[in-house]
Protein backbone atom coordinates (compact mmCIF):
# COMPACT_ATOMS: atom_id res chain seq x y z
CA UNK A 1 17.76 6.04 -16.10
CA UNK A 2 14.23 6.06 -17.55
CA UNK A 3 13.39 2.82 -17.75
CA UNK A 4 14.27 1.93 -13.83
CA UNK A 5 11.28 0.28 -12.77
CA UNK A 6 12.19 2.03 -9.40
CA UNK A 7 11.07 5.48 -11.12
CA UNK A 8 7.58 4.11 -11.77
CA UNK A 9 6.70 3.09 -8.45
CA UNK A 10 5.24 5.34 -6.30
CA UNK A 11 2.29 6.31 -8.07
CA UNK A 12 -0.07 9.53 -7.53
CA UNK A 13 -2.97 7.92 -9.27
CA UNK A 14 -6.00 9.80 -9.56
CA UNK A 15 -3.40 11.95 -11.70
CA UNK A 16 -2.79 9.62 -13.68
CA UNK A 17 -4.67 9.44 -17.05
CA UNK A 18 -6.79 6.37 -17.64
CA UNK A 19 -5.65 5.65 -20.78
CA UNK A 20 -1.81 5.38 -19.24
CA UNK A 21 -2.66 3.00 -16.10
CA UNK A 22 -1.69 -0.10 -18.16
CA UNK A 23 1.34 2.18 -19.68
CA UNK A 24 2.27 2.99 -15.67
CA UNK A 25 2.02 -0.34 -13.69
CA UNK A 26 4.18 -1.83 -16.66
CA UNK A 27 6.81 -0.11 -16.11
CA UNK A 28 7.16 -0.73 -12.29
CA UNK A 29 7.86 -4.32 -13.78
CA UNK A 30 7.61 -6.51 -10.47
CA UNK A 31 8.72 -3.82 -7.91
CA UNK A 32 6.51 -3.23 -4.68
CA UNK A 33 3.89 -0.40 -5.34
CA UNK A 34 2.88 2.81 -3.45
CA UNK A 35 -0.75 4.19 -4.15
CA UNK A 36 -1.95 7.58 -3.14
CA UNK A 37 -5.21 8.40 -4.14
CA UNK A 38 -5.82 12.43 -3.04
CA UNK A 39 -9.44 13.02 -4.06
CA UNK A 40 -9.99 16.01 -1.60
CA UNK A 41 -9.49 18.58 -4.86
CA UNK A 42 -11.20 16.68 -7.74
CA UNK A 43 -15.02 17.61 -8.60
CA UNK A 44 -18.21 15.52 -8.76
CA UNK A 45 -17.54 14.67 -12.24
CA UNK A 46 -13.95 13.49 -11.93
CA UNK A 47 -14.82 11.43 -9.07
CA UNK A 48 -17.64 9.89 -11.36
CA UNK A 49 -14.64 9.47 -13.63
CA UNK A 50 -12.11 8.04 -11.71
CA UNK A 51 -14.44 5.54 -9.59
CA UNK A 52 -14.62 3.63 -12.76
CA UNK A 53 -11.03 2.96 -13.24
CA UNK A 54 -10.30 2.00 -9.38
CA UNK A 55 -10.52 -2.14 -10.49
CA UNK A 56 -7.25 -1.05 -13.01
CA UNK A 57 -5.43 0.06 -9.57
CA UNK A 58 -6.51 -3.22 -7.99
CA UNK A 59 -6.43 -5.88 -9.93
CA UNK A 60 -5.24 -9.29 -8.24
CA UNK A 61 -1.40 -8.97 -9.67
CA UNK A 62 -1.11 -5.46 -8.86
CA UNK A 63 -2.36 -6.01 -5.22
CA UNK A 64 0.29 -8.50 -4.75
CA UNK A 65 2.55 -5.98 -5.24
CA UNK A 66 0.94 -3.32 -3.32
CA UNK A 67 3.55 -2.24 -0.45
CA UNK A 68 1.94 1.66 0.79
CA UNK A 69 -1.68 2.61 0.13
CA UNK A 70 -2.58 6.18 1.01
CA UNK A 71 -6.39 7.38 0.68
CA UNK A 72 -7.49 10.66 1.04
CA UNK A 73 -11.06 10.87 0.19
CA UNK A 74 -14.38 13.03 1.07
CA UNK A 75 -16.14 11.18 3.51
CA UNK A 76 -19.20 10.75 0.95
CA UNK A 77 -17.49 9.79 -1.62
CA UNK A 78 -15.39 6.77 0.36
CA UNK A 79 -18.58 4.32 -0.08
CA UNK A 80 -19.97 5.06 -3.82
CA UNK A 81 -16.35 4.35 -5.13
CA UNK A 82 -16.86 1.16 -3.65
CA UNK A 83 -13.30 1.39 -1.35
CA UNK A 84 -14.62 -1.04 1.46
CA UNK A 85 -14.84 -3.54 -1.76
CA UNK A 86 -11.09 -2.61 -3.12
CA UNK A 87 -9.73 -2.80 0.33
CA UNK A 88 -10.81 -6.48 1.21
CA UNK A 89 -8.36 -7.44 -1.58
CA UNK A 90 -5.22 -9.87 -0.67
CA UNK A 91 -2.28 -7.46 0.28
CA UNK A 92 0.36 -9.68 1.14
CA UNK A 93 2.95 -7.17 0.96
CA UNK A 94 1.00 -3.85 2.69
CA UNK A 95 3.08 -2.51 5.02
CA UNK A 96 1.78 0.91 5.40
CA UNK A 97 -2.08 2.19 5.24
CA UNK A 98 -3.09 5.33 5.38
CA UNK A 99 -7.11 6.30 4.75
CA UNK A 100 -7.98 9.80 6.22
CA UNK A 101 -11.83 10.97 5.24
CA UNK A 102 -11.73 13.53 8.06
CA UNK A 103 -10.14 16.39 7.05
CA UNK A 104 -12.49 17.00 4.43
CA UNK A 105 -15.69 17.15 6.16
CA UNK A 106 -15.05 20.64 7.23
CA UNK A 107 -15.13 21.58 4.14
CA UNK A 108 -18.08 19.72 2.20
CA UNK A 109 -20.51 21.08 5.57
């Protein structure tokens, strides 16, 4: 069914629309959360875009909840999105992490 919080919990994010983040973690209800955040294929001005919304991803309830974060992010972008900030957060449930800037580097040279 639809409405199974279950469906609504592992979470692509930088897909999602902005707009549809409160729409999104709402529906999880109070099931554990798995973020992946894939920014190798989004442009300068989505990246601009989506920077702005990362404090909706993270906000205090949300991290409590927050079992699998994945990040996959050009190395120069890592810093101006301000990820060393977002990942200092209380994670009391994190049981996987997963932050690869490498593999991108090749590419941006």
């Amino acid at each position: 069914m639809i409405n199974s919080p279950h469906l609504w919990c592992e979470v692509p994010c930088y897909a999602v629309p902005i707009p549809a983040i409160p729409y999104v973690l709402s529906r999880s209800g109070t099931s554990s959360l798995k973020f992946k955040f894939d920014g190798g294929h989004l442009s300068n001005q989505v990246h601009n875009v989506v920077a702005s919304c990362l404090e909706s991803w993270f906000s205090p309830s949300t991290c409590l909840r927050l079992e699998s974060l994945v990040v996959f992010e050009p190395w120069n972008r890592f810093e101006p999105k301000l990820w060393p900030a977002w990942l200092q957060r209380s994670m009391p449930e994190l049981k996987a992490l997963d932050i690869d800037l490498s593999s991108y580097r090749q590419r941006l040279a």
